[in-house]
C-alpha atoms as a PDB file:
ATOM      1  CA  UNK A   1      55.634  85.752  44.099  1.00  0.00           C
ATOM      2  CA  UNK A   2      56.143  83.218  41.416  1.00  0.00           C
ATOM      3  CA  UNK A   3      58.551  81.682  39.864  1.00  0.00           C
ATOM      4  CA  UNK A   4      59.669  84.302  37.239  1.00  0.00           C
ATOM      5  CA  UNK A   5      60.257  86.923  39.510  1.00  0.00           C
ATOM      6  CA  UNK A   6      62.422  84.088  41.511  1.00  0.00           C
ATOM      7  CA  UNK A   7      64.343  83.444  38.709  1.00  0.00           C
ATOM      8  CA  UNK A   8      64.983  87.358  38.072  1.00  0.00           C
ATOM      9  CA  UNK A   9      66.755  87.628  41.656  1.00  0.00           C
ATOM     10  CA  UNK A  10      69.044  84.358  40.967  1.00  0.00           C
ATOM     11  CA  UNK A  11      71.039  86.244  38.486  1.00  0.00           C
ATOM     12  CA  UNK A  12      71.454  89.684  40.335  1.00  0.00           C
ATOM     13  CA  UNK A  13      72.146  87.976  43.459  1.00  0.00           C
ATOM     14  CA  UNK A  14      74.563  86.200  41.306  1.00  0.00           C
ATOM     15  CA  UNK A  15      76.354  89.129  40.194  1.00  0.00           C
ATOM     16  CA  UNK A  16      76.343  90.830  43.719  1.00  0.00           C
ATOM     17  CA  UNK A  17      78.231  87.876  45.004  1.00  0.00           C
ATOM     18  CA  UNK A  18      80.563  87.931  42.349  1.00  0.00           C
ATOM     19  CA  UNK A  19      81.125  91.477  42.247  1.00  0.00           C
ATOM     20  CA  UNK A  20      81.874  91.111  46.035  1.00  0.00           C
ATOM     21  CA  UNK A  21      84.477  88.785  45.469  1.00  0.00           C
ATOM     22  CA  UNK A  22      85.630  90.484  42.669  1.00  0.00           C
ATOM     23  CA  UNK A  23      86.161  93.484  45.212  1.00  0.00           C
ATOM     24  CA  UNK A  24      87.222  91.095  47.634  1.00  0.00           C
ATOM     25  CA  UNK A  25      89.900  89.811  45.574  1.00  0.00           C
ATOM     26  CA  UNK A  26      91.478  93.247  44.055  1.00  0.00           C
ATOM     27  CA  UNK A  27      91.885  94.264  47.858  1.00  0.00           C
ATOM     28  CA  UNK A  28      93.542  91.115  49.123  1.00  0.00           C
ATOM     29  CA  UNK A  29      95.750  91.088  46.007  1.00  0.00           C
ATOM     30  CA  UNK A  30      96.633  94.917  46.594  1.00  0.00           C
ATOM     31  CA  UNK A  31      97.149  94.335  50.439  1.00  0.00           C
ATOM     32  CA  UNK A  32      99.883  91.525  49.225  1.00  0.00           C
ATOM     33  CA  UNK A  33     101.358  93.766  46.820  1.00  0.00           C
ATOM     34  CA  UNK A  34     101.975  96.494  49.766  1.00  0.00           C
ATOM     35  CA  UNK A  35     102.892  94.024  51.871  1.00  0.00           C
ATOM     36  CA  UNK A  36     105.542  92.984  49.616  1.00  0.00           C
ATOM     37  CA  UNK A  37     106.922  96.535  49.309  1.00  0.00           C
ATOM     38  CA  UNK A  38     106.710  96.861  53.129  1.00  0.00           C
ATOM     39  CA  UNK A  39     109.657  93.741  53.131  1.00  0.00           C
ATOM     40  CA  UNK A  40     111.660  95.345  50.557  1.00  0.00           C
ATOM     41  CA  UNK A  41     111.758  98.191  52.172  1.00  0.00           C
ATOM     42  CA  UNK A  42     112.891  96.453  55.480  1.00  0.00           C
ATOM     43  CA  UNK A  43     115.482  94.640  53.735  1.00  0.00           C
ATOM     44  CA  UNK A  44     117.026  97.993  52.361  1.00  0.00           C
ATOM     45  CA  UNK A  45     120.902  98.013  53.501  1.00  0.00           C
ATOM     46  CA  UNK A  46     120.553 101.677  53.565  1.00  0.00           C
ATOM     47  CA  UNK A  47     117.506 101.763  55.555  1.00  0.00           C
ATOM     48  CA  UNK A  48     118.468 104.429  58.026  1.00  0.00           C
ATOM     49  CA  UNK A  49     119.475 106.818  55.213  1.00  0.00           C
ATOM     50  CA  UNK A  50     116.155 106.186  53.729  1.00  0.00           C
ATOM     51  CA  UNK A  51     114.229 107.175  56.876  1.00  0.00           C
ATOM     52  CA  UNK A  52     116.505 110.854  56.836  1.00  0.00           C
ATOM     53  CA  UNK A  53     116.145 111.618  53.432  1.00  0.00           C
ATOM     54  CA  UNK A  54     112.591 111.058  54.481  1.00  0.00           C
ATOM     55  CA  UNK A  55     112.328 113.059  57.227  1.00  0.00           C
ATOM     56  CA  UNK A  56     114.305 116.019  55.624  1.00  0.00           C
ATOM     57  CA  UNK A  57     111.542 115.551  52.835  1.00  0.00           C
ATOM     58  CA  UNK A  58     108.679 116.186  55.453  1.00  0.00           C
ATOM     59  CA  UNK A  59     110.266 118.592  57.266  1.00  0.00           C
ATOM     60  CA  UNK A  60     110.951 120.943  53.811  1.00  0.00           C
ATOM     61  CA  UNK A  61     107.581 120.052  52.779  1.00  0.00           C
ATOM     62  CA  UNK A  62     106.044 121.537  56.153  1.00  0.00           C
ATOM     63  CA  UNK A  63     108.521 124.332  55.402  1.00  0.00           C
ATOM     64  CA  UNK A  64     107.340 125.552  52.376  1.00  0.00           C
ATOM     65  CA  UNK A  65     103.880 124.422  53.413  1.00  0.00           C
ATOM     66  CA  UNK A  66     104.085 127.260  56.620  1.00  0.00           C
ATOM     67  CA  UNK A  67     105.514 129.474  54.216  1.00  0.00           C
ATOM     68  CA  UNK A  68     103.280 129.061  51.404  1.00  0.00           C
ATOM     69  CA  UNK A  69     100.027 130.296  54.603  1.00  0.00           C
ATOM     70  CA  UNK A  70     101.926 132.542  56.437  1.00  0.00           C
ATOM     71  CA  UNK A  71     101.321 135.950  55.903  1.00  0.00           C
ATOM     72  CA  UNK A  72     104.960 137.511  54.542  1.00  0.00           C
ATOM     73  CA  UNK A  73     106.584 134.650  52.258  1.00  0.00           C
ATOM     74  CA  UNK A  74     109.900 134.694  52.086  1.00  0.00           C
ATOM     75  CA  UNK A  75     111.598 135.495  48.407  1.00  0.00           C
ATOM     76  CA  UNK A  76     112.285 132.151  46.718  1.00  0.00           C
ATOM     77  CA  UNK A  77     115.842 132.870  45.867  1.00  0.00           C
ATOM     78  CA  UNK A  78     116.289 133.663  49.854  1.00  0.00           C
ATOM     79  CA  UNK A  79     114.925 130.176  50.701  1.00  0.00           C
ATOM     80  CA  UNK A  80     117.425 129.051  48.486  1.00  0.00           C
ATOM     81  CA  UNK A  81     120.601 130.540  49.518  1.00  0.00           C
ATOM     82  CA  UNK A  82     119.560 129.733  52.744  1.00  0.00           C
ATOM     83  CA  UNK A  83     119.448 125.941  51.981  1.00  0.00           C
ATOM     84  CA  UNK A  84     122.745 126.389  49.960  1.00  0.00           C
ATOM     85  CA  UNK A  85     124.553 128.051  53.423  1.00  0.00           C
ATOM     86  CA  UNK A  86     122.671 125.459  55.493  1.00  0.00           C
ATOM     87  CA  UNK A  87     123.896 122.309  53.182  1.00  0.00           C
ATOM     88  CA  UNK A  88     127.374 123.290  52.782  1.00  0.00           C
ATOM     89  CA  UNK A  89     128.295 125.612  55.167  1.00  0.00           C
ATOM     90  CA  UNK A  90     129.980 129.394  55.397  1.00  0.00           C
ATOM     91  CA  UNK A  91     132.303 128.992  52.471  1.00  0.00           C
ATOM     92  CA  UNK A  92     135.635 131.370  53.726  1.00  0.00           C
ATOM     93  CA  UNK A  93     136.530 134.179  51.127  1.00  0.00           C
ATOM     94  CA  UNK A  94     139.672 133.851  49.255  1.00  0.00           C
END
């Protein structure tokens, strides 16, 4: 090998090594970002109402998700009404 081809390698190794950091450091600043959200989330007041509005989000997304496969959907005004009875209850006539 000579010295040329020496030379040559210097600057890709160069930019390998910077492109790792590079990489390096957009991760580590992204993994402090999340981590930030992470607290503020902890520090929420209203934490436990956060974690049910969550779950009631999952569980009507694996709702419609079963529905969505299954082999007879139900009719989309149905799955409505049925939410509307199930949120506020038998509403008495009169």
């Amino acid at each position: 090998m000579s010295t040329t081809d020496d030379k040559a390698r210097a600057p890709r190794s160069e930019e390998f090594a910077y492109a790792i950091a590079g990489f390096i450091d957009l991760t580590a600043s992204r993994v402090i970002g999340v981590m930030g959200q992470v607290q503020d989330v902890f520090r929420r007041s209203d934490l436990g109402l956060l974690a049910s509005d969550g779950r009631a989000d999952l569980q009507s997304r694996g709702e419609l998700a079963f529905r969505r496969n299954s082999h007879q959907p139900e009719a989309h005004l149905e799955t409505l009404a049925r939410r509307v009875v199930k949120l506020c209850g038998p509403q008495a006539d009169g």
